[in-house]
N, C-alpha and C. Protein backbone atom coordinates (compact mmCIF):
# COMPACT_ATOMS: atom_id res chain seq x y z
N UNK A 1 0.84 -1.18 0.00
CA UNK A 1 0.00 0.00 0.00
C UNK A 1 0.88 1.24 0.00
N UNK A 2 0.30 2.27 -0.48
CA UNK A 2 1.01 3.28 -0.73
C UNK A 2 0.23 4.81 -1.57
N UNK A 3 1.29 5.94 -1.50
CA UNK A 3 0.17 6.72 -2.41
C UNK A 3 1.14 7.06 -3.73
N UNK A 4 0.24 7.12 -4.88
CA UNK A 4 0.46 7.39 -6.42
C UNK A 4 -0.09 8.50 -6.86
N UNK A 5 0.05 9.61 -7.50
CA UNK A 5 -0.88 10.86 -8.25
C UNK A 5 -0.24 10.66 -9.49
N UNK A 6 -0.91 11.07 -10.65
CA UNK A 6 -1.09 11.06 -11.84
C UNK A 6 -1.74 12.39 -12.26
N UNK A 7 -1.35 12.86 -13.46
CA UNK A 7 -1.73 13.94 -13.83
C UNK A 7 -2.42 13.00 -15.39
N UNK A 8 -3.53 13.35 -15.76
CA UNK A 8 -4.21 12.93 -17.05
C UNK A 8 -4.56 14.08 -18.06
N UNK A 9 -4.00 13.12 -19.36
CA UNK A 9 -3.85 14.39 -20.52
C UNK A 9 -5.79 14.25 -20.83
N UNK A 10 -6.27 15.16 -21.02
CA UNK A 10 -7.73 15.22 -21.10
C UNK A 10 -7.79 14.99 -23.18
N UNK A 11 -8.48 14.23 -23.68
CA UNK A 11 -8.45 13.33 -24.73
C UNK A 11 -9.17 14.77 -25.75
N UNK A 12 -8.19 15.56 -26.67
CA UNK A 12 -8.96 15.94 -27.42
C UNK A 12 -10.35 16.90 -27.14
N UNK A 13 -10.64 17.11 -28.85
CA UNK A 13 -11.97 17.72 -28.10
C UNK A 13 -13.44 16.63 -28.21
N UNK A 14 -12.65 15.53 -28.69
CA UNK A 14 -13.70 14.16 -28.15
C UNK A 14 -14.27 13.60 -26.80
N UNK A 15 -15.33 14.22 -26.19
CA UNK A 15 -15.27 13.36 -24.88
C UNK A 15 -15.47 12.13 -25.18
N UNK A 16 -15.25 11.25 -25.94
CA UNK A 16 -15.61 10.12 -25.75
C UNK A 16 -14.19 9.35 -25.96
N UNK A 17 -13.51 10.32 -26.27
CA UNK A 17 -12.02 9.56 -26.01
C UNK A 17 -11.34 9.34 -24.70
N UNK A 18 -10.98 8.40 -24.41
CA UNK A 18 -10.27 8.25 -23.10
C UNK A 18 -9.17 9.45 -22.71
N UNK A 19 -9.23 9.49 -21.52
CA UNK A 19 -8.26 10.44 -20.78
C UNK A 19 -6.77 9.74 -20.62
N UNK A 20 -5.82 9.88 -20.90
CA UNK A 20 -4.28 9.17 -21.50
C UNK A 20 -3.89 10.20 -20.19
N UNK A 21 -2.90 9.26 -19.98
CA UNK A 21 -1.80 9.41 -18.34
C UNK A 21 -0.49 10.71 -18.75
N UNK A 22 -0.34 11.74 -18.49
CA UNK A 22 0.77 12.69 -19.24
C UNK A 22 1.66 12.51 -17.90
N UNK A 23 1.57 12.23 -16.92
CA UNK A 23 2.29 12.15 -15.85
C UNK A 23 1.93 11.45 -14.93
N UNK A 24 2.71 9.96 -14.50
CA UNK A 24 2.58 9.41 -13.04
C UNK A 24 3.63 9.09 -12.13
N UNK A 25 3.52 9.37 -11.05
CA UNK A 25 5.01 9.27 -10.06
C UNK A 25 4.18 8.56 -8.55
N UNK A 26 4.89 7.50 -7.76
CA UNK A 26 5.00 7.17 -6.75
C UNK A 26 5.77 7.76 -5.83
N UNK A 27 4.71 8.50 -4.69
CA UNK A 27 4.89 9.30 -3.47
C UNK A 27 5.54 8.66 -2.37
N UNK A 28 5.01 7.35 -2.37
CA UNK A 28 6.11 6.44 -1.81
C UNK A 28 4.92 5.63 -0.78
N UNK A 29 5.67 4.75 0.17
CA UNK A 29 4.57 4.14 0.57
C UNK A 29 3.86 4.15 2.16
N UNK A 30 3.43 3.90 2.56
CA UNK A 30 2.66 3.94 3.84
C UNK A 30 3.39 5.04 4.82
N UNK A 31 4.82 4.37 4.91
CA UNK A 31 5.50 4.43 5.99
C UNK A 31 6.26 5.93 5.68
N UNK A 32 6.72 5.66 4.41
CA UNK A 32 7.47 7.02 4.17
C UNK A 32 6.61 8.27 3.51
N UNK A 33 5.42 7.93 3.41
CA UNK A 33 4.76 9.26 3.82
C UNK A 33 3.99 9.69 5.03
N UNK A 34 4.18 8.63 6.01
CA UNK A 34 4.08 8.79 7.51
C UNK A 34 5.48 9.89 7.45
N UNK A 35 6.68 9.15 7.23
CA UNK A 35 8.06 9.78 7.75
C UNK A 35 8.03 11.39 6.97
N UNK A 36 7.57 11.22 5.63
CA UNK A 36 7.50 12.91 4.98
C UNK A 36 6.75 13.51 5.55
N UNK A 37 5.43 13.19 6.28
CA UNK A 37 4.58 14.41 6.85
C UNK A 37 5.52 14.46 8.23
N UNK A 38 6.17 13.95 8.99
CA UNK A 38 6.57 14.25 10.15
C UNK A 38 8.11 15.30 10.09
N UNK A 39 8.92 14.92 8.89
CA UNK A 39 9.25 15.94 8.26
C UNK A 39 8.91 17.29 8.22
N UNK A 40 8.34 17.05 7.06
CA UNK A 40 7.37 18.41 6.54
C UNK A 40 6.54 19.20 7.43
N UNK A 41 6.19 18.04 8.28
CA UNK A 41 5.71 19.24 8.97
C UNK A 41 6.61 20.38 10.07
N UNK A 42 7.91 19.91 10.23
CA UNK A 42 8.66 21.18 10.98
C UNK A 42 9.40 22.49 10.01
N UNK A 43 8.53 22.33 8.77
CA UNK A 43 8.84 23.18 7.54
C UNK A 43 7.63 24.14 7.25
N UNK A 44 6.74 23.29 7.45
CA UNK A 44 4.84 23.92 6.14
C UNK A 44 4.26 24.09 7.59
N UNK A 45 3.45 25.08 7.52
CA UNK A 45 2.33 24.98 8.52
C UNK A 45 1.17 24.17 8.24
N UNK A 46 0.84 23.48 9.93
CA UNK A 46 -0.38 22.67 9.41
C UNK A 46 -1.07 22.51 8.04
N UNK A 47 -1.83 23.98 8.22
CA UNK A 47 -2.54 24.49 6.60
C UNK A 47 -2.43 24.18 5.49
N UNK A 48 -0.91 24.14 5.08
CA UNK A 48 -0.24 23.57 3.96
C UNK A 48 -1.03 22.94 2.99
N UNK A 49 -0.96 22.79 1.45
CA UNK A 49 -1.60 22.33 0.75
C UNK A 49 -0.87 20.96 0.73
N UNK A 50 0.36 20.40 0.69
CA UNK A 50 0.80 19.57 0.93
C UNK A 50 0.77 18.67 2.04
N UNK A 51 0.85 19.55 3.88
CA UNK A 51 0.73 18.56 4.44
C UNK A 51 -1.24 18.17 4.44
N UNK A 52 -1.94 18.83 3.71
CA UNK A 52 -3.69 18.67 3.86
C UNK A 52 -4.07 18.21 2.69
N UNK A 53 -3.41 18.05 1.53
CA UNK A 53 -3.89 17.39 0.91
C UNK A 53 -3.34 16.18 0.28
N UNK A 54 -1.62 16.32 0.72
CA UNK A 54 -1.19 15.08 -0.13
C UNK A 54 -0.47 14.06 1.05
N UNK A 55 0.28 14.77 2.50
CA UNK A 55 0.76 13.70 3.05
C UNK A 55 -0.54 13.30 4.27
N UNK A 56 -1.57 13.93 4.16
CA UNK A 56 -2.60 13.28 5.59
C UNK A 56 -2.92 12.01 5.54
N UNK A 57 -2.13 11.08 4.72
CA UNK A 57 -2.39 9.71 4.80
C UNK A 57 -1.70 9.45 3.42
N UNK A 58 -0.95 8.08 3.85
CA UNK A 58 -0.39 6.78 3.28
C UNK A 58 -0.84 6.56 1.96
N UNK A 59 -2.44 6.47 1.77
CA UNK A 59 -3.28 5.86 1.14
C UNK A 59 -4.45 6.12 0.72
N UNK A 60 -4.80 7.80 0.83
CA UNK A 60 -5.95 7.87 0.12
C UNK A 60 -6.43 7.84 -1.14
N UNK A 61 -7.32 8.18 -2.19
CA UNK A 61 -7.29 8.54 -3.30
C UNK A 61 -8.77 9.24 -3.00
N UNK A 62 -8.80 9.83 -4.41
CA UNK A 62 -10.08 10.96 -4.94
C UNK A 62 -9.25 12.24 -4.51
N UNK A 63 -8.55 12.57 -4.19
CA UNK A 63 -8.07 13.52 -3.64
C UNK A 63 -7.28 14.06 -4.80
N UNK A 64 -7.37 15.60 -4.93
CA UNK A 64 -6.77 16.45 -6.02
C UNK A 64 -6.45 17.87 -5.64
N UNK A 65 -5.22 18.24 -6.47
CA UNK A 65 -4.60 19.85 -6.41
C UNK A 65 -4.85 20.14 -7.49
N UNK A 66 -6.06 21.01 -7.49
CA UNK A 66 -6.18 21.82 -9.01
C UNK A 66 -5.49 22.90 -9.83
N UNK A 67 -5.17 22.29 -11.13
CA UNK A 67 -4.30 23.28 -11.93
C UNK A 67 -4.03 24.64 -11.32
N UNK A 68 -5.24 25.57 -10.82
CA UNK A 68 -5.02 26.38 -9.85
C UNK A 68 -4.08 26.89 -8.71
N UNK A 69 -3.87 25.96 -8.40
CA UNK A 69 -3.13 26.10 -7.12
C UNK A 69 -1.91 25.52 -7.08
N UNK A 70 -1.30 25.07 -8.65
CA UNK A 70 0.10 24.67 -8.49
C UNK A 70 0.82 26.23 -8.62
N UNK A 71 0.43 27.16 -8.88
CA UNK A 71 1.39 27.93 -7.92
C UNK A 71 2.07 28.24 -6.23
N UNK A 72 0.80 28.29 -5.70
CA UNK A 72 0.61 28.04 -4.45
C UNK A 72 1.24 26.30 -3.70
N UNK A 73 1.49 25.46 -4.87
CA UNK A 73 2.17 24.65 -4.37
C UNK A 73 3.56 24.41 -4.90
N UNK A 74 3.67 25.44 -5.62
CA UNK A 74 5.42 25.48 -6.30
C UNK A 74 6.12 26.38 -5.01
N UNK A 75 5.22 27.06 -4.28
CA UNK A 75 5.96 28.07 -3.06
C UNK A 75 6.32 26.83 -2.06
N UNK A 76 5.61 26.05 -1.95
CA UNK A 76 5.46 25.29 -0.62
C UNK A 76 6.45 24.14 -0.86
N UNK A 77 6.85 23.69 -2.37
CA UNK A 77 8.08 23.29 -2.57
C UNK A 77 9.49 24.09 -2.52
N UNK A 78 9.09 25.33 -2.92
CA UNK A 78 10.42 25.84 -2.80
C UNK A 78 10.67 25.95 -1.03
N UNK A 79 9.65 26.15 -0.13
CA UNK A 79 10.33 26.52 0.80
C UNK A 79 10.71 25.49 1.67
N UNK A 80 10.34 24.45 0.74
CA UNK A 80 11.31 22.47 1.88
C UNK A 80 12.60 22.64 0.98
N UNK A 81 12.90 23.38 -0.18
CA UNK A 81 14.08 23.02 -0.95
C UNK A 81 15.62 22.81 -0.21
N UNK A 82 15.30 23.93 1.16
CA UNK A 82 16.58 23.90 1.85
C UNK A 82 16.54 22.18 2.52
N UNK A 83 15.71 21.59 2.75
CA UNK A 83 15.89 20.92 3.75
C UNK A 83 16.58 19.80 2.94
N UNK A 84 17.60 19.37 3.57
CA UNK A 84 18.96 18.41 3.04
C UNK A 84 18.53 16.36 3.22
N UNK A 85 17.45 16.55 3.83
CA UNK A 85 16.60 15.18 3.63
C UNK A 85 16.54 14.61 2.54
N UNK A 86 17.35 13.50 1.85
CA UNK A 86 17.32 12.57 0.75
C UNK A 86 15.47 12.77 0.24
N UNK A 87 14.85 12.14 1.17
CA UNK A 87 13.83 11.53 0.84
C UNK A 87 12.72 12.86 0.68
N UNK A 88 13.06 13.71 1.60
CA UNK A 88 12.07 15.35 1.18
C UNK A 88 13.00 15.59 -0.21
N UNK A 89 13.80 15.47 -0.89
CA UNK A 89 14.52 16.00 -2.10
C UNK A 89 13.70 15.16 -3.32
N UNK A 90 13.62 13.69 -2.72
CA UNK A 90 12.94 13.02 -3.43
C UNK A 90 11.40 13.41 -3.49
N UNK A 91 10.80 13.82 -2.56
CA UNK A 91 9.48 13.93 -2.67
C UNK A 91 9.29 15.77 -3.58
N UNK A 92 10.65 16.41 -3.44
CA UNK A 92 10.27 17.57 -3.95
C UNK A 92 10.23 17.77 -5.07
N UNK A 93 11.20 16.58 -5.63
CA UNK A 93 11.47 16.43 -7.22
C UNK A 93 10.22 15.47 -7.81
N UNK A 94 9.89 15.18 -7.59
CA UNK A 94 8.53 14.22 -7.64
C UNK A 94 7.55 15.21 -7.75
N UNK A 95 7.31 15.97 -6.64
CA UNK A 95 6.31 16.68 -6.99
C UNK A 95 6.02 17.96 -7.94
N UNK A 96 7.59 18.37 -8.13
CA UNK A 96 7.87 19.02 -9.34
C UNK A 96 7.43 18.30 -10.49
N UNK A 97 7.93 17.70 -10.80
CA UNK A 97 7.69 16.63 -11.95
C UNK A 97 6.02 16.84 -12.34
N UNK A 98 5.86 16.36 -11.48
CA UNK A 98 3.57 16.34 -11.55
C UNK A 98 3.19 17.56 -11.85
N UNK A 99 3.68 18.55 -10.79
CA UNK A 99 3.40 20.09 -11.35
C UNK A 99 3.87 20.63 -12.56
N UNK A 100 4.86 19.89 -12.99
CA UNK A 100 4.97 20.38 -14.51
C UNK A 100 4.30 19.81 -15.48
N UNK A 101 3.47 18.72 -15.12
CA UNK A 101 2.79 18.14 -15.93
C UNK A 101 1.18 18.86 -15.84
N UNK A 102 0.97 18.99 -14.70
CA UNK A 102 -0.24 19.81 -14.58
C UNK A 102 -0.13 20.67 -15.18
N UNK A 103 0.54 21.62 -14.88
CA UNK A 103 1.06 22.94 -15.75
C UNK A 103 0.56 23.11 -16.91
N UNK A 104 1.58 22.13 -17.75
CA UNK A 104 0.96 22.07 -18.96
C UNK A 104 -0.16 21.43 -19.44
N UNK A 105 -0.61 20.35 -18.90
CA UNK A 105 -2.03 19.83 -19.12
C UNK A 105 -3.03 20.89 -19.48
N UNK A 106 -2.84 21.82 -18.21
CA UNK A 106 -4.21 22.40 -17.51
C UNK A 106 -4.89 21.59 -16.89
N UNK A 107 -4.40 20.29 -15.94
CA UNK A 107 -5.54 19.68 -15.37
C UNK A 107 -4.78 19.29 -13.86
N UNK A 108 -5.39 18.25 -12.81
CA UNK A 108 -5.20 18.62 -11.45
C UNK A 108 -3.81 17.57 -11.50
N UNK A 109 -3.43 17.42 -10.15
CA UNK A 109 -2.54 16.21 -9.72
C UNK A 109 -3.57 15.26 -9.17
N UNK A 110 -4.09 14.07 -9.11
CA UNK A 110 -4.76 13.06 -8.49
C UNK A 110 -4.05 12.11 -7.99
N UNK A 111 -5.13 11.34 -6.82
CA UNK A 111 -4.11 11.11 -6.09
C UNK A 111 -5.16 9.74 -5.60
């Protein structure tokens, strides 16, 4: 068990075409996004779009950051950038990754 987000390329101007994957990355699993929110959190305040929507659990899904607000979550990466944690470097580059895919999509990170 573990958590995964995907960013989906939205199909054309066919809705009846399937939605195709433009970006997917593994957040990692149970334990080490137990260990990233305990991290993160002596970085982000509670509030955080990150620690409230992506590390409050291991394992949720339905859960999404809308195209919207990857600015607001490009700040909240830059400001863990200092922190010298392998695995926050890993989760920051990861989540870069998705946000650049959102970016350009125009569509959310899911999760």
């Amino acid at each position: 068990m573990g958590l995964d987000a995907t960013v989906f390329r939205i199909g054309g101007d066919d809705l009846a075409e399937p939605d195709h994957v433009a970006a997917h990355a593994r957040v990692g699993n149970a334990a080490m996004v137990g260990q990233l929110k305990k991290r993160i959190a002596q970085l982000l305040p509670p509030e955080s779009l990150i620690l409230k929507t992506v590390l409050y659990s291991g394992t949720h899904t339905g859960d999404a950051i809308e195209a919207e607000l990857m600015p607001a979550l490009r700040r909240e990466l830059q400001t863990i950038a200092s922190d010298g944690d392998p695995d926050v470097r890993q989760f920051r580059q990861t989540m870069l990754y998705l946000a650049d895919a959102a970016t350009a999509e125009g569509t959310a990170i899911t999760f």
